[in-house]
Protein backbone atom coordinates (compact mmCIF):
# COMPACT_ATOMS: atom_id res chain seq x y z
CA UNK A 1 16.29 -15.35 7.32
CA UNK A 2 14.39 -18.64 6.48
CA UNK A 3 13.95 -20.45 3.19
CA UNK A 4 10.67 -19.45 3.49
CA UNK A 5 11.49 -15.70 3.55
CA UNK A 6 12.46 -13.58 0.56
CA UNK A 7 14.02 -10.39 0.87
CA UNK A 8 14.54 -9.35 -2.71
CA UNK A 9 10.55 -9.74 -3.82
CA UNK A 10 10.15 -7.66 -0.72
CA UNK A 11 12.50 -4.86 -1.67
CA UNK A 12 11.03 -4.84 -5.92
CA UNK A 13 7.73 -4.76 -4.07
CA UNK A 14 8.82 -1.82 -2.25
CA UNK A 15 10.20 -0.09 -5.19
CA UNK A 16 6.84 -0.51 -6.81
CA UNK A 17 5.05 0.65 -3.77
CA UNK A 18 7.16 3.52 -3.57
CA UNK A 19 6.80 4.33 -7.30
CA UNK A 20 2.83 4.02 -7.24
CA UNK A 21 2.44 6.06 -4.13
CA UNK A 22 4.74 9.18 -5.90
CA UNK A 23 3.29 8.59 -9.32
CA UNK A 24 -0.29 8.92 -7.83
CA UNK A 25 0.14 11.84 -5.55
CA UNK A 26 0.93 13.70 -8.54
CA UNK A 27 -2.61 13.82 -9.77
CA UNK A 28 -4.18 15.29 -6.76
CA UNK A 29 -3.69 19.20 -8.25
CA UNK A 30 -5.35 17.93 -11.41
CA UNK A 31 -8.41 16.32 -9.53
CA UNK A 32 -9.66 19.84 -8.94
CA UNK A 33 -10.01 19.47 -13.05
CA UNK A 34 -11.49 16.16 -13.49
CA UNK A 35 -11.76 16.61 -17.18
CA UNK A 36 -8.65 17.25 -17.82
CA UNK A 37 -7.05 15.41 -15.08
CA UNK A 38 -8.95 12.07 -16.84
CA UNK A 39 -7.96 13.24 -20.24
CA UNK A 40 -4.87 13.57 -19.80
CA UNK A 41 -4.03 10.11 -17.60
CA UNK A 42 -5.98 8.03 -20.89
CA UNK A 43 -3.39 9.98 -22.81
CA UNK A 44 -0.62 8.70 -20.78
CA UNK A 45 0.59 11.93 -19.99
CA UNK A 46 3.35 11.69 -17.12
CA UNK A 47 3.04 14.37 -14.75
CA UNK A 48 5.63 17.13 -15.92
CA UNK A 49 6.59 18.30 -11.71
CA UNK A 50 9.88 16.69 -10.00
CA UNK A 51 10.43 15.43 -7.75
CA UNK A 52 7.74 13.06 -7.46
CA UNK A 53 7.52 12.67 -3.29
CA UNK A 54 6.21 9.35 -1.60
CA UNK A 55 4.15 10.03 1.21
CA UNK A 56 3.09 8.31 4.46
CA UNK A 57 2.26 4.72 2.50
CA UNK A 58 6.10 4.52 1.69
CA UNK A 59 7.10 5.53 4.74
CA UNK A 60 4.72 3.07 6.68
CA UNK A 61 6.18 0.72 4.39
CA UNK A 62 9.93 1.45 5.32
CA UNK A 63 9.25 0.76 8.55
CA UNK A 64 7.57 -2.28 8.40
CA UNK A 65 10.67 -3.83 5.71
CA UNK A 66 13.19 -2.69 8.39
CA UNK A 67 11.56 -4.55 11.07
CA UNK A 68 10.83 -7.66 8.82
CA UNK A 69 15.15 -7.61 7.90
CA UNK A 70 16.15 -6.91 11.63
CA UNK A 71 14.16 -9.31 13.52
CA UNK A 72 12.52 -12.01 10.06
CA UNK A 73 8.97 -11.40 11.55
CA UNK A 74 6.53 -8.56 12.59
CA UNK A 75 7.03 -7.72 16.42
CA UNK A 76 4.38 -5.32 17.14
CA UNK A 77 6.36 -3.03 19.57
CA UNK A 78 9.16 -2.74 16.99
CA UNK A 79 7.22 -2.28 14.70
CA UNK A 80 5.17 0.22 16.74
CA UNK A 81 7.90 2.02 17.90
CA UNK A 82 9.12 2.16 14.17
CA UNK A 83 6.24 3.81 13.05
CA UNK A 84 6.69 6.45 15.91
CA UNK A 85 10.09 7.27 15.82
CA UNK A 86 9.58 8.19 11.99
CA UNK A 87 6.53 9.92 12.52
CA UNK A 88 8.42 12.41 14.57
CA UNK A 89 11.25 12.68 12.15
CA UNK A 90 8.98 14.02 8.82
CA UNK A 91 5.19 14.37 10.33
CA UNK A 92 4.37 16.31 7.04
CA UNK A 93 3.92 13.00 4.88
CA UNK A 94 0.44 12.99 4.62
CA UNK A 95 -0.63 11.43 8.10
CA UNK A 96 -4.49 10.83 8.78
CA UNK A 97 -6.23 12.48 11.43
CA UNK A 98 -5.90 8.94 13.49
CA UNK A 99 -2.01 8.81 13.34
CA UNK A 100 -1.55 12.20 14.18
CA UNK A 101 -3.11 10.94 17.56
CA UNK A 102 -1.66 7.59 17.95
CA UNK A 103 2.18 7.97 16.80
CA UNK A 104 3.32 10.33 18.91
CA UNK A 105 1.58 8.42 21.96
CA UNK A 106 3.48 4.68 20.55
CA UNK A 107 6.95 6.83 20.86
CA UNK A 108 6.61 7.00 24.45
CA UNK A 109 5.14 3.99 25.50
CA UNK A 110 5.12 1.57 22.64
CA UNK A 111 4.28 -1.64 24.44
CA UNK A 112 1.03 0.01 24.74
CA UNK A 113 0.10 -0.19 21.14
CA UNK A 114 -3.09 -2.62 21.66
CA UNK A 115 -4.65 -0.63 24.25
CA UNK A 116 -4.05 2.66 22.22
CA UNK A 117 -4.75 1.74 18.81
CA UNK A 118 -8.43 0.21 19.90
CA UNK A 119 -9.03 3.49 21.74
CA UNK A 120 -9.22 5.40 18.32
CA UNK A 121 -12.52 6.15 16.48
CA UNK A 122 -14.57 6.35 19.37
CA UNK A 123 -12.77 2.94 20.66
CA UNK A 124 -14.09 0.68 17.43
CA UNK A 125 -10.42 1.51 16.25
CA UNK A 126 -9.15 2.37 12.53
CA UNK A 127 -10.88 0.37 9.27
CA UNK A 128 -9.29 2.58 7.24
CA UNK A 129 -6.61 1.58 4.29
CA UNK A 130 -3.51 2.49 5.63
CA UNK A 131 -2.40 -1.07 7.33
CA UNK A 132 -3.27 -2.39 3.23
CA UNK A 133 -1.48 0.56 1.79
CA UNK A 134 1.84 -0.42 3.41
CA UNK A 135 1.68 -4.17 3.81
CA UNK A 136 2.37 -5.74 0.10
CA UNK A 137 6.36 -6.12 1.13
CA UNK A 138 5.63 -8.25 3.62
CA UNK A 139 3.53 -10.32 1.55
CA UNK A 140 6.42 -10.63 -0.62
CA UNK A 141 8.62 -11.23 1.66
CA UNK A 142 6.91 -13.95 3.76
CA UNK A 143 5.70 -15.46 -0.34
CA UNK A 144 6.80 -19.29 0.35
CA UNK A 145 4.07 -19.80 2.80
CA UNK A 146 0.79 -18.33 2.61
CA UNK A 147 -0.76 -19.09 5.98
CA UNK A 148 2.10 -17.07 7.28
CA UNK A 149 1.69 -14.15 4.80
CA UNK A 150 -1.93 -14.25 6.88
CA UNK A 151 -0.60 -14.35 10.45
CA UNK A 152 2.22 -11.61 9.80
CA UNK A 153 -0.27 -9.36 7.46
CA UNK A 154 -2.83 -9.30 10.89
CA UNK A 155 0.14 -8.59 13.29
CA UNK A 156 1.10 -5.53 11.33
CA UNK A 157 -2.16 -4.16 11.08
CA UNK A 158 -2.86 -4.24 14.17
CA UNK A 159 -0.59 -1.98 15.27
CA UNK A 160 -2.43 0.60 14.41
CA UNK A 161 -5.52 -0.73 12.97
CA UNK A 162 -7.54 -2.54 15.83
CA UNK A 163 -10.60 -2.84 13.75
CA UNK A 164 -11.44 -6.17 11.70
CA UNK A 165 -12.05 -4.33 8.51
CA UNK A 166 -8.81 -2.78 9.00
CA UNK A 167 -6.59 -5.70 9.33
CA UNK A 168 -8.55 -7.67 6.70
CA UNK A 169 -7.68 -4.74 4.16
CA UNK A 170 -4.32 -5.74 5.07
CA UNK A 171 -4.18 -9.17 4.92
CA UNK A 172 -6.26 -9.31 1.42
CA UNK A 173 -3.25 -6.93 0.22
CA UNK A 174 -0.45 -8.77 1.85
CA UNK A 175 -2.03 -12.41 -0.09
CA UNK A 176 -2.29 -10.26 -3.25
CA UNK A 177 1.57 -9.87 -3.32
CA UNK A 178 2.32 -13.31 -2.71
CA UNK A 179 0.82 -14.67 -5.27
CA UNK A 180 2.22 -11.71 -7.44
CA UNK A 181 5.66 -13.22 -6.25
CA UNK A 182 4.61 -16.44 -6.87
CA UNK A 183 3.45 -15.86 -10.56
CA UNK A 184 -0.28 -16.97 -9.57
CA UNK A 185 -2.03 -14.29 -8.81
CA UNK A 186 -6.09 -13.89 -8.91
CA UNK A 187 -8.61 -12.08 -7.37
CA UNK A 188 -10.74 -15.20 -6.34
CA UNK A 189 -7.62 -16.80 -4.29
CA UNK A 190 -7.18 -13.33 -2.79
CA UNK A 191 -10.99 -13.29 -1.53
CA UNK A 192 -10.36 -16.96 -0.19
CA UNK A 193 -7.99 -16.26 1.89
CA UNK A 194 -9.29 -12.57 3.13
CA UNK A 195 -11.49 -12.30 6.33
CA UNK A 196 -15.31 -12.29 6.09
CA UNK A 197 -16.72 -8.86 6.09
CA UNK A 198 -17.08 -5.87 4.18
CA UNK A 199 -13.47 -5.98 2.05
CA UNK A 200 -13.57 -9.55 1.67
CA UNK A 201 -17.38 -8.97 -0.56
CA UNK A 202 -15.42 -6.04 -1.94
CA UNK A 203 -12.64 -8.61 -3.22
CA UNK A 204 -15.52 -10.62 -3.99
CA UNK A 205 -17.55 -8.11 -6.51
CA UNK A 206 -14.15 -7.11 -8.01
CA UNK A 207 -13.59 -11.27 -8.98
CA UNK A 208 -16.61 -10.53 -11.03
CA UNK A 209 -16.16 -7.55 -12.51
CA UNK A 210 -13.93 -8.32 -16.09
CA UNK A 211 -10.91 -7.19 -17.17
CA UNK A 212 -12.22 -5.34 -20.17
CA UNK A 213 -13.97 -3.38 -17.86
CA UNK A 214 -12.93 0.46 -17.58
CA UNK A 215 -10.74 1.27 -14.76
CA UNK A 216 -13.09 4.47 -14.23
CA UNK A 217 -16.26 2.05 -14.27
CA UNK A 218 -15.04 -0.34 -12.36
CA UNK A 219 -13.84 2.22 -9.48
CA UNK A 220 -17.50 2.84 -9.74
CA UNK A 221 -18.13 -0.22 -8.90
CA UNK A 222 -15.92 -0.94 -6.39
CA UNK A 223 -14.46 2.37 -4.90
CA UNK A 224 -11.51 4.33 -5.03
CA UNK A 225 -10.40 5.02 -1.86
CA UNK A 226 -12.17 8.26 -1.16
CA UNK A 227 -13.91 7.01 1.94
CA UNK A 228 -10.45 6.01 3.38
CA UNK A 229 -11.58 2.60 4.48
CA UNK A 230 -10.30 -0.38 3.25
CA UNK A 231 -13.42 -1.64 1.91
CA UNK A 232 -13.73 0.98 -0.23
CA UNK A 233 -9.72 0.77 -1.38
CA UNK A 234 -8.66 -2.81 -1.58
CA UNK A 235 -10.95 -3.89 -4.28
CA UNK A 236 -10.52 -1.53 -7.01
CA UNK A 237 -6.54 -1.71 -6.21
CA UNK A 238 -6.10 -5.45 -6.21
CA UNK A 239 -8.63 -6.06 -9.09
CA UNK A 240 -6.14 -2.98 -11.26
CA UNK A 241 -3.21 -5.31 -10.21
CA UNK A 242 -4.50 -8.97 -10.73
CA UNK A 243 -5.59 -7.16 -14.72
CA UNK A 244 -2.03 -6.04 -15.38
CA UNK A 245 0.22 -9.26 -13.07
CA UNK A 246 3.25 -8.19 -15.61
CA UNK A 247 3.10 -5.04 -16.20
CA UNK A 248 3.40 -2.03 -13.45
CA UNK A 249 3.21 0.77 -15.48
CA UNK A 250 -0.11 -0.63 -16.91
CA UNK A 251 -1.17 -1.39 -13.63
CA UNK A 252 -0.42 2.40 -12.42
CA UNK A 253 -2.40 4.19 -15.04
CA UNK A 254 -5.38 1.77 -14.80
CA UNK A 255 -5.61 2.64 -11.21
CA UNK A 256 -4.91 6.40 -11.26
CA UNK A 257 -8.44 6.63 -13.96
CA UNK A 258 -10.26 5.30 -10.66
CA UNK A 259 -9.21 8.63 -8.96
CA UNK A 260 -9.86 8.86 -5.12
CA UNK A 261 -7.07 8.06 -2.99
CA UNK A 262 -4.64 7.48 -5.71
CA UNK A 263 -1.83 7.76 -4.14
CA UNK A 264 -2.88 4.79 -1.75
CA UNK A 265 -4.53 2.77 -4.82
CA UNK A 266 -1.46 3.01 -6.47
CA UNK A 267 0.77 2.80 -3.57
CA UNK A 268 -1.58 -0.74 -3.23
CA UNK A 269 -0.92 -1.57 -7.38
CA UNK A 270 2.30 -0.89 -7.38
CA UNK A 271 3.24 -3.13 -4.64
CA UNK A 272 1.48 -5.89 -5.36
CA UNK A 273 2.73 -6.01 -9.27
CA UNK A 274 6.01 -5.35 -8.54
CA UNK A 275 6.63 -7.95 -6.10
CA UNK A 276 7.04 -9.75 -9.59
CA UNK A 277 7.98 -8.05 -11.64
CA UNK A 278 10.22 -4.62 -9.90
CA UNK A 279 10.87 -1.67 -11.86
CA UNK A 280 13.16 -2.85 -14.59
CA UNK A 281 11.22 -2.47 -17.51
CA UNK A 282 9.42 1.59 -15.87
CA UNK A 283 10.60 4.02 -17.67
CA UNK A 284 13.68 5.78 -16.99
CA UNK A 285 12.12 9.21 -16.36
CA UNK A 286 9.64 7.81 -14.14
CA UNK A 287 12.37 6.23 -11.78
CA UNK A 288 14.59 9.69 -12.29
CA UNK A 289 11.45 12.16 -10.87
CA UNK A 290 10.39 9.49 -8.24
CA UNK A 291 12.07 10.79 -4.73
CA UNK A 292 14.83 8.06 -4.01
CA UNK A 293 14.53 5.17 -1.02
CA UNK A 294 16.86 4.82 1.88
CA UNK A 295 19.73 2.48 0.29
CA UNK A 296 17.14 2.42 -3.37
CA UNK A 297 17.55 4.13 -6.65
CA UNK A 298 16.51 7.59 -7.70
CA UNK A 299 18.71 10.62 -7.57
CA UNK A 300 19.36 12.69 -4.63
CA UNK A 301 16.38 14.39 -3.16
CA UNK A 302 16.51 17.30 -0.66
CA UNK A 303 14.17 15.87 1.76
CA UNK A 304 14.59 13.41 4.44
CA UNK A 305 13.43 9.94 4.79
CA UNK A 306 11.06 8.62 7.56
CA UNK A 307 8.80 6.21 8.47
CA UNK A 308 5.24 6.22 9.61
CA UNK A 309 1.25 5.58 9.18
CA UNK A 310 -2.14 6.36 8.64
């Protein structure tokens, strides 16, 4: 590992990851209530069920840290054949229609991962949010240097995202944890360093939109994930982070009033925030109900851990 590498931002921004993605997937039975659902997160009510399971943004996530540990840099067949071989070991973690086509493929031939993951969507490949929804770890990780944050973020989106949308939702995430790391995080820098095109204007409305704007109004503005592009996800999720840069559990409740893909937007949050500041200061329960990480906290959980994608 180089100086320029840092494994223990990567692993608090994994926590957080980890922590938003359970902590937002616990809202989608209440969505069918908006009302209440609403009501009830400006109340800060914490959902009541346990365990709170991570889904396929963690998982994605896992894989990608392992890779990053074993080898210090993304190596797209690795990583590729990561994503694959944990795919098969829980495919119930809430895989997208596109890596429920493309995973089991990369298991067999892996080094094939270009050539498959343009073929998908008709061959424009995947622009949607799950290379950003996994990618803040690395961002921490690779902190100390920013044009490599850049370089690294691309490689690991494309993967499985061959589209330019989809690996600038990824980079723009994978920046936004840096600077979380770094103490400097802000929306403008983000958009500076984020690929032209339609997430990089997204980044750019968000920079404009102020802080003591409502979360709900500003998902408005922005999006909340629902289309499951990037474009539509990245925004609202790095704009809840950059208006809460010390405090995750802040940060998680803002984004969970956007509603949409909350499990992604917070997945996206939490990653980014806690790559400063980790889950010290969440509350206890929170960290009790949230299903525990391979060689992380949390108590025992009955299912199994994998690793995967949208």
């Amino acid at each position: 590992m180089t100086a320029t590498t840092d494994r223990a931002a990567a692993r608090r921004s994994l926590e957080g990851l980890a922590l938003g993605d359970a902590f937002g997937e616990r809202w989608f039975p209440l969505f069918r209530e908006p009302r209440r659902a609403l009501r009830e997160i400006r109340d800060r009510r914490t959902p009541e069920e346990s365990p709170w399971h991570w889904t396929d943004d963690t998982a994605m996530a896992l894989a990608l840290l392992r890779v990053l540990d074993e080898h210090g840099e993304v190596r797209p067949r690795e990583l590729a054949l990561a994503f694959a071989l944990g795919y098969a070991a829980d495919p119930a973690r809430g895989y997208g229609h596109g890596m429920h086509q493309l995973l089991p493929r990369l298991r067999e031939l892996p080094g094939q991962w270009r050539e498959f993951a343009r073929e998908l969507f008709g061959g424009e490949g995947s622009l949607g949010n799950g290379a950003a929804m996994r990618v803040a770890p690395l961002g921490a990780f690779f902190h100390g240097s920013l044009p490599r944050v850049v370089a690294e973020a691309g490689r690991s989106a494309e993967v499985t995202h061959a589209h330019p949308e989809g690996v600038a939702g990824a980079v723009a995430v994978a920046v936004a944890a840096a600077l979380s790391a770094r103490g400097s995080l802000t929306v403008a820098e983000v958009v500076a360093l984020t690929p032209d095109g339609a997430v990089r204007d997204g980044l750019a409305r968000a920079a404009e939109v102020p802080f003591a704007t409502e979360p709900w109004r500003a998902s408005d503005l922005l999006g909340n994930g629902q289309r499951i592009r990037a474009g539509d996800t990245v925004p609202f999720a790095v704009w809840c982070a950059a208006r809460h840069p010390d405090d995750l559990v802040s940060a998680l409740w803002s984004t969970a009033e956007g509603f949409g893909d909350v499990d992604t937007t917070c997945a996206i949050a939490g990653g980014i925030v806690a790559a400063r500041t980790g889950v010290a200061a969440v509350p206890r329960e929170w960290l009790e109900r949230r299903e525990p990480l391979p060689g992380g906290s949390g108590p025992a959980s009955s299912r199994e851990s994998g690793a995967g994608g949208r």
